[in-house]
Protein backbone atom coordinates (compact mmCIF):
# COMPACT_ATOMS: atom_id res chain seq x y z
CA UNK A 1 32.87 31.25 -58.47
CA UNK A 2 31.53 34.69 -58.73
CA UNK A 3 33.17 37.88 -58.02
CA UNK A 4 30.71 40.37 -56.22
CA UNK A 5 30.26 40.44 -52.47
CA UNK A 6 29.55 43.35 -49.55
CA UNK A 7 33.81 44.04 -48.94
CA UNK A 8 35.87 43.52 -51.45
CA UNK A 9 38.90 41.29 -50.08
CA UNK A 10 40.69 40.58 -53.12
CA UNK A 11 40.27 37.17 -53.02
CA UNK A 12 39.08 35.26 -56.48
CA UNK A 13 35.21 34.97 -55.40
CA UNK A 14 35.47 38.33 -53.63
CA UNK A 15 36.74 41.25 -55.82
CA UNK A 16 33.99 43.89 -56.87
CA UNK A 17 31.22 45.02 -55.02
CA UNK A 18 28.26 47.21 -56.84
CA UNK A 19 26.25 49.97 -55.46
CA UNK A 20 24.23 53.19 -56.95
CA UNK A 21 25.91 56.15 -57.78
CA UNK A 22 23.14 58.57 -59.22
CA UNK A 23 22.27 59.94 -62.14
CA UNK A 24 23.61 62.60 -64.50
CA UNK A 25 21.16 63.78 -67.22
CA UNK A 26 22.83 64.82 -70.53
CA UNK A 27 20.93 68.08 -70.14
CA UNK A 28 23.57 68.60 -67.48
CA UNK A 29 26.58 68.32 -69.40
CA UNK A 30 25.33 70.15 -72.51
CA UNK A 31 22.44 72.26 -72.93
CA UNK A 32 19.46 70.48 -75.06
CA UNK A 33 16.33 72.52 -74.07
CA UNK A 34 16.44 76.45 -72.57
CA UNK A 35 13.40 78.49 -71.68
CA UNK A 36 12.97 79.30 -75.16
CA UNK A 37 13.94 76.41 -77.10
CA UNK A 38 11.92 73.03 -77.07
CA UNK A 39 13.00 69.77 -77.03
CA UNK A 40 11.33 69.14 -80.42
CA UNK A 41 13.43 71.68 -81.71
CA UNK A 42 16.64 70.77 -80.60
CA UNK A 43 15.52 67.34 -82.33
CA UNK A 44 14.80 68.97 -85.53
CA UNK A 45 17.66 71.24 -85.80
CA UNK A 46 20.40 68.88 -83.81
CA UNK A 47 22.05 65.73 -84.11
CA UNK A 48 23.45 64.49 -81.24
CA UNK A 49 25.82 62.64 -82.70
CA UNK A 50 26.96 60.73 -86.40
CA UNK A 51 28.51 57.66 -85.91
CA UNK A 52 29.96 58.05 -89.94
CA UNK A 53 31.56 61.13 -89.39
CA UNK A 54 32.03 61.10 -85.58
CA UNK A 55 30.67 63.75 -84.59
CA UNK A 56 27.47 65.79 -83.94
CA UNK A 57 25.98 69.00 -85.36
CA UNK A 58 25.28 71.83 -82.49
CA UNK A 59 26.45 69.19 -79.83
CA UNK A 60 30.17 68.35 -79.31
CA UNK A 61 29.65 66.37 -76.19
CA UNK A 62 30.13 62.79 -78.32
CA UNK A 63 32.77 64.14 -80.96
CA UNK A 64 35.76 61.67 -80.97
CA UNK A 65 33.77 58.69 -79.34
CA UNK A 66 36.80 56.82 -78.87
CA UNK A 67 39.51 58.92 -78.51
CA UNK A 68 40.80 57.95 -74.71
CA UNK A 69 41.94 61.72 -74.22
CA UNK A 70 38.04 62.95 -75.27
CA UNK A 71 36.46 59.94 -73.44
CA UNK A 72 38.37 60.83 -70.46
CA UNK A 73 37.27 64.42 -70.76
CA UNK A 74 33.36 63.23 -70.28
CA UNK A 75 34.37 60.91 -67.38
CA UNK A 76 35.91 64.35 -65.60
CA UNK A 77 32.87 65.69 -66.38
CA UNK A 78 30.50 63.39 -65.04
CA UNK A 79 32.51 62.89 -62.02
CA UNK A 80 32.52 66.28 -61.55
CA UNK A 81 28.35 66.77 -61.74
């Protein structure tokens, strides 16, 4: 038994349905590349984020990767785009 179908009833082969909810670009939720700074810059002179220190330099989007308080920050966020 599987557990997607078209409406969700609950039942054990019926309970999730999927379905496209757009995109968000990181762009959108912090600023990578303006007018006058490139994307190759931002490369050179950013890190998005450290996975030894947890956290990034010049981007705090990431910062506390799994810290439920900072993880639901970026879900209001994205929700909200």
């Amino acid at each position: 038994p599987g557990g997607f179908c078209e409406k969700v009833s609950g039942e054990r082969d019926c309970t999730y349905k999927v379905e496209d909810a757009g995109s968000v670009y990181l762009d959108e939720l912090y600023q990578t590349v303006t007018k006058y700074y490139t994307w190759d810059q931002f490369c050179k002179s950013q890190i998005e984020y450290n996975n030894k220190t947890d956290y990034g330099i010049g981007v705090e989007w990431w910062d506390g990767i799994y810290s439920p308080a900072k993880c639901r920050d970026r879900y209001n966020k994205v929700i909200a785009k």
